[in-house]
C-alpha atoms as a PDB file:
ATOM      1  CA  UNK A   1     302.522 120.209 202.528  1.00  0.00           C
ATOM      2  CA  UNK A   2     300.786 117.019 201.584  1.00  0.00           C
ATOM      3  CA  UNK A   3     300.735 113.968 203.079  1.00  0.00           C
ATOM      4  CA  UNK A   4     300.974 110.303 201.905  1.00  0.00           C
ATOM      5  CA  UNK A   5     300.473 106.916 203.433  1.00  0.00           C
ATOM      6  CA  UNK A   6     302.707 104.365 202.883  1.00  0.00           C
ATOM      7  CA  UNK A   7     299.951 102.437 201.055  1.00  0.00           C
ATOM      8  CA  UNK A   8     299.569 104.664 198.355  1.00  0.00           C
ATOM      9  CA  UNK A   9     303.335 105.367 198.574  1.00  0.00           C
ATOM     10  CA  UNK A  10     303.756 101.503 197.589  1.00  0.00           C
ATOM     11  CA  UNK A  11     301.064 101.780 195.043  1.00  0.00           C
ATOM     12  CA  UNK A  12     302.147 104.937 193.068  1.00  0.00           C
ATOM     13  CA  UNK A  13     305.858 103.092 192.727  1.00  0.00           C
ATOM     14  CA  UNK A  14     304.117 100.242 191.546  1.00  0.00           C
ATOM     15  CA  UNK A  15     302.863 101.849 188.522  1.00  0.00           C
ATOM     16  CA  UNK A  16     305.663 104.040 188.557  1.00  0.00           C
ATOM     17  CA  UNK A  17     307.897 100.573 187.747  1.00  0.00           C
ATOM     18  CA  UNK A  18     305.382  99.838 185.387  1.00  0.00           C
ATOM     19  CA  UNK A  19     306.038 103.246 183.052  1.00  0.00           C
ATOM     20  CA  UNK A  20     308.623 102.476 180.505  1.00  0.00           C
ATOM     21  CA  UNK A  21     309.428 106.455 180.802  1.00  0.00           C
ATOM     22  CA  UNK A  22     312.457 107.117 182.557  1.00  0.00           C
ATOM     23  CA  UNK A  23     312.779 110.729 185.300  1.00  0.00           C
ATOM     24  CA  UNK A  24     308.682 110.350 186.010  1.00  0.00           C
ATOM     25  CA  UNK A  25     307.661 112.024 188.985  1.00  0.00           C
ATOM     26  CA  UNK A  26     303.715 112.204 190.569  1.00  0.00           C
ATOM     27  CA  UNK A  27     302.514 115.701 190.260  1.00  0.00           C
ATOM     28  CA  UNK A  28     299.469 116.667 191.882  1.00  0.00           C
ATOM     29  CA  UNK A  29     297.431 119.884 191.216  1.00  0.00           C
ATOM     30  CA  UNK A  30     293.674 121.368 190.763  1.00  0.00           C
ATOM     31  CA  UNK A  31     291.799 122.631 188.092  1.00  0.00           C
ATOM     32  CA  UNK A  32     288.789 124.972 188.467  1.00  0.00           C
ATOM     33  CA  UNK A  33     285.807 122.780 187.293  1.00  0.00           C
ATOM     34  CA  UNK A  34     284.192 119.959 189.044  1.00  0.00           C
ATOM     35  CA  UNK A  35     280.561 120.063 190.691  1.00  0.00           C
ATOM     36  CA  UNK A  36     281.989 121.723 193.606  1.00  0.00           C
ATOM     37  CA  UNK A  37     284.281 124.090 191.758  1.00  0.00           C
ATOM     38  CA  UNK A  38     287.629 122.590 191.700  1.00  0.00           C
ATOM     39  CA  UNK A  39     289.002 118.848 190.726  1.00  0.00           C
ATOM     40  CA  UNK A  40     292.079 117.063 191.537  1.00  0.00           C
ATOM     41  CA  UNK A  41     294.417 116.015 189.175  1.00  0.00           C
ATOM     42  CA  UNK A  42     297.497 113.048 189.851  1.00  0.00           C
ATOM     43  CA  UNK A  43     299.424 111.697 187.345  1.00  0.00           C
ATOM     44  CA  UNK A  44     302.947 111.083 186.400  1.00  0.00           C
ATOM     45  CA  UNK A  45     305.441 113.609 184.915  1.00  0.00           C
ATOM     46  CA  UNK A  46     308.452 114.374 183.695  1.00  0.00           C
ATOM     47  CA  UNK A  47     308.033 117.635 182.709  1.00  0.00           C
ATOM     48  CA  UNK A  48     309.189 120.478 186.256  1.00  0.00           C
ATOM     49  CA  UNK A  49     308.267 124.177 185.648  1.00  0.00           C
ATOM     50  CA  UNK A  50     311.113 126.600 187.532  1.00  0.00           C
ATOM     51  CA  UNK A  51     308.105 127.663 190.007  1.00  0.00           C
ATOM     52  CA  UNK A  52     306.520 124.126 190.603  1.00  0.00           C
ATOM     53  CA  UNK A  53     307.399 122.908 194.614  1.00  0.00           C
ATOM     54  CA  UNK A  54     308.502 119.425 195.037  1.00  0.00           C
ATOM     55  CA  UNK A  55     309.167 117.023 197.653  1.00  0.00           C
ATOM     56  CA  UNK A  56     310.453 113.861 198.055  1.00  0.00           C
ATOM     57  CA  UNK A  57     308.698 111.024 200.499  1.00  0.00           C
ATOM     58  CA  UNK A  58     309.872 107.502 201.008  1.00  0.00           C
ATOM     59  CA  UNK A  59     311.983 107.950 197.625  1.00  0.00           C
ATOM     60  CA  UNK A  60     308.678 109.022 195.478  1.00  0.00           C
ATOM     61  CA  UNK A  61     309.222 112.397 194.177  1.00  0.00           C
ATOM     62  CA  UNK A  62     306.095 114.542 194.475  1.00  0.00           C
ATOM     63  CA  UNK A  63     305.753 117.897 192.634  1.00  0.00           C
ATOM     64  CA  UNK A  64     302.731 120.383 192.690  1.00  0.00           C
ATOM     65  CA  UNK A  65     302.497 123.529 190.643  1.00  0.00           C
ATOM     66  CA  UNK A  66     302.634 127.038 192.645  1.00  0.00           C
ATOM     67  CA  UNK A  67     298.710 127.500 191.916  1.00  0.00           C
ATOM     68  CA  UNK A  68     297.771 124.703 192.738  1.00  0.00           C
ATOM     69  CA  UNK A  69     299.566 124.249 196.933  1.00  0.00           C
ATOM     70  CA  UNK A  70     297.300 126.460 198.198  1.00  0.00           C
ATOM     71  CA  UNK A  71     294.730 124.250 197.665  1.00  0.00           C
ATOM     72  CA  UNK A  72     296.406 121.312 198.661  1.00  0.00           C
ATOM     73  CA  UNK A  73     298.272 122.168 201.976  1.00  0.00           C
ATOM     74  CA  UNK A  74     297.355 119.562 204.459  1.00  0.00           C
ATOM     75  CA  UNK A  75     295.858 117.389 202.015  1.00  0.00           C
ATOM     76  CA  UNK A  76     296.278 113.336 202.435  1.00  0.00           C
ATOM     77  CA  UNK A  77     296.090 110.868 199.401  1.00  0.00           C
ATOM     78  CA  UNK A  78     295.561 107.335 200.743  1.00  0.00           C
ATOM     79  CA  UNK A  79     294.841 104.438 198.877  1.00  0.00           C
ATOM     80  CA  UNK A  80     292.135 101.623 199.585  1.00  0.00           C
ATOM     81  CA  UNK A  81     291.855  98.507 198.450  1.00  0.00           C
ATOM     82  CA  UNK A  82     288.344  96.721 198.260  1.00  0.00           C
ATOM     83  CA  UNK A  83     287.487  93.273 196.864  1.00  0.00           C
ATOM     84  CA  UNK A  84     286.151  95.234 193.638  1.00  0.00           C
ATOM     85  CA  UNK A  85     289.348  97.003 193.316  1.00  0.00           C
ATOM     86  CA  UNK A  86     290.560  99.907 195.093  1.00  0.00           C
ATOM     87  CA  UNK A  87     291.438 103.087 194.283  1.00  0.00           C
ATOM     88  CA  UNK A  88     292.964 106.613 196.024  1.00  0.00           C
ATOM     89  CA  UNK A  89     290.853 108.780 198.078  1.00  0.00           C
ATOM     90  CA  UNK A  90     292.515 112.601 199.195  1.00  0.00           C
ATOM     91  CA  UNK A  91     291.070 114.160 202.312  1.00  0.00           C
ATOM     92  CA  UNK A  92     291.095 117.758 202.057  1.00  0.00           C
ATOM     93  CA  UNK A  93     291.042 119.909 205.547  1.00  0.00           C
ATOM     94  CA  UNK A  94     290.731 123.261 203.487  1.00  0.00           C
ATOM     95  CA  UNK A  95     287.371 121.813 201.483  1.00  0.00           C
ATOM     96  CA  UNK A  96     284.526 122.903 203.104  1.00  0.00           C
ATOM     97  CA  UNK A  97     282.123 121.718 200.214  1.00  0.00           C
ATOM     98  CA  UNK A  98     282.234 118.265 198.282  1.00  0.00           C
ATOM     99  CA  UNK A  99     280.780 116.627 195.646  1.00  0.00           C
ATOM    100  CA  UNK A 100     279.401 113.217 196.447  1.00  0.00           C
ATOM    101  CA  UNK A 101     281.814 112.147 193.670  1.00  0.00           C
ATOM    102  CA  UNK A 102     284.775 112.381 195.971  1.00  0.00           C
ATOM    103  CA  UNK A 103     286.847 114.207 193.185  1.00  0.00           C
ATOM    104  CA  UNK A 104     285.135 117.736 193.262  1.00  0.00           C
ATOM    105  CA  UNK A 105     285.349 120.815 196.358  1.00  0.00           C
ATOM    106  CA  UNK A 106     285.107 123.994 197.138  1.00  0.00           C
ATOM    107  CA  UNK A 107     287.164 126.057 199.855  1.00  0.00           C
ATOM    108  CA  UNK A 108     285.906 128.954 201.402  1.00  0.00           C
ATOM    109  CA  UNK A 109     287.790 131.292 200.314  1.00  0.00           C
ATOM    110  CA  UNK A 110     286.524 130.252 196.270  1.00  0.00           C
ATOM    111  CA  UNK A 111     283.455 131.420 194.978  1.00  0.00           C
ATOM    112  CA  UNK A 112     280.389 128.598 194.199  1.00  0.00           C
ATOM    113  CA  UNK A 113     280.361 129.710 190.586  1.00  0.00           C
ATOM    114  CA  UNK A 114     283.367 128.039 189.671  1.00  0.00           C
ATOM    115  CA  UNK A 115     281.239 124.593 189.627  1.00  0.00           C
ATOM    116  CA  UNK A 116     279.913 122.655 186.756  1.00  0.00           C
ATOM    117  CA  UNK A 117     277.631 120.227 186.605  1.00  0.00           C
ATOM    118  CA  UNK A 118     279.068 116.719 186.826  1.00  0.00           C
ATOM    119  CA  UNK A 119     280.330 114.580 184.209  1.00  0.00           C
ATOM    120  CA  UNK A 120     278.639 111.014 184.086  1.00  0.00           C
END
């Protein structure tokens, strides 16, 4: 379903250690909104619904909610590192629109109304 390099494997179980909260898991999703129509969501979680899907790579336990995998089959979350920082980027095969924010598409399936202007 998704896909993650082993950088940002390494990098999510970094701040994973960091979390004093014990049973966290990285859940992944959408959200309608965004200047494209939909946004991406990551965080951590502890909290499974009986209908969310989840995974396991490399020992990271990965769990997106039944809305949202349609979205996100195929979908790759790297992360890159730059001297300023880093951060992750996901590359989306089923976007066919994107905001020049990186965090913002559309599919073609989706209607263009669903987007909002973007946040600043």
């Amino acid at each position: 379903m998704i896909k993650i390099s082993d950088t940002a494997i390494d990098k999510i179980k970094e701040m994973l250690a960091a979390e004093e909260t014990p049973n966290l898991f990285l859940r992944v999703g959408v959200k309608s909104g965004g200047c494209s129509g939909f946004s991406y969501g990551m965080g951590f979680d502890d909290n499974q619904a009986a209908d969310d899907k989840s995974f396991e790579m490399k020992g990271l336990k990965v769990v997106v909610d039944e809305e949202s995998a349609k979205y996100l089959y195929g979908v790759e979350i790297d992360f890159k590192d730059t001297g300023m920082g880093g951060g992750f980027t996901i590359n989306n095969p089923n976007a066919v629109a994107t905001c020049g924010c990186g965090s913002s598409f559309r599919t073609k399936e989706e209607d263009a109304a669903l987007a909002q202007p973007c946040e600043d």
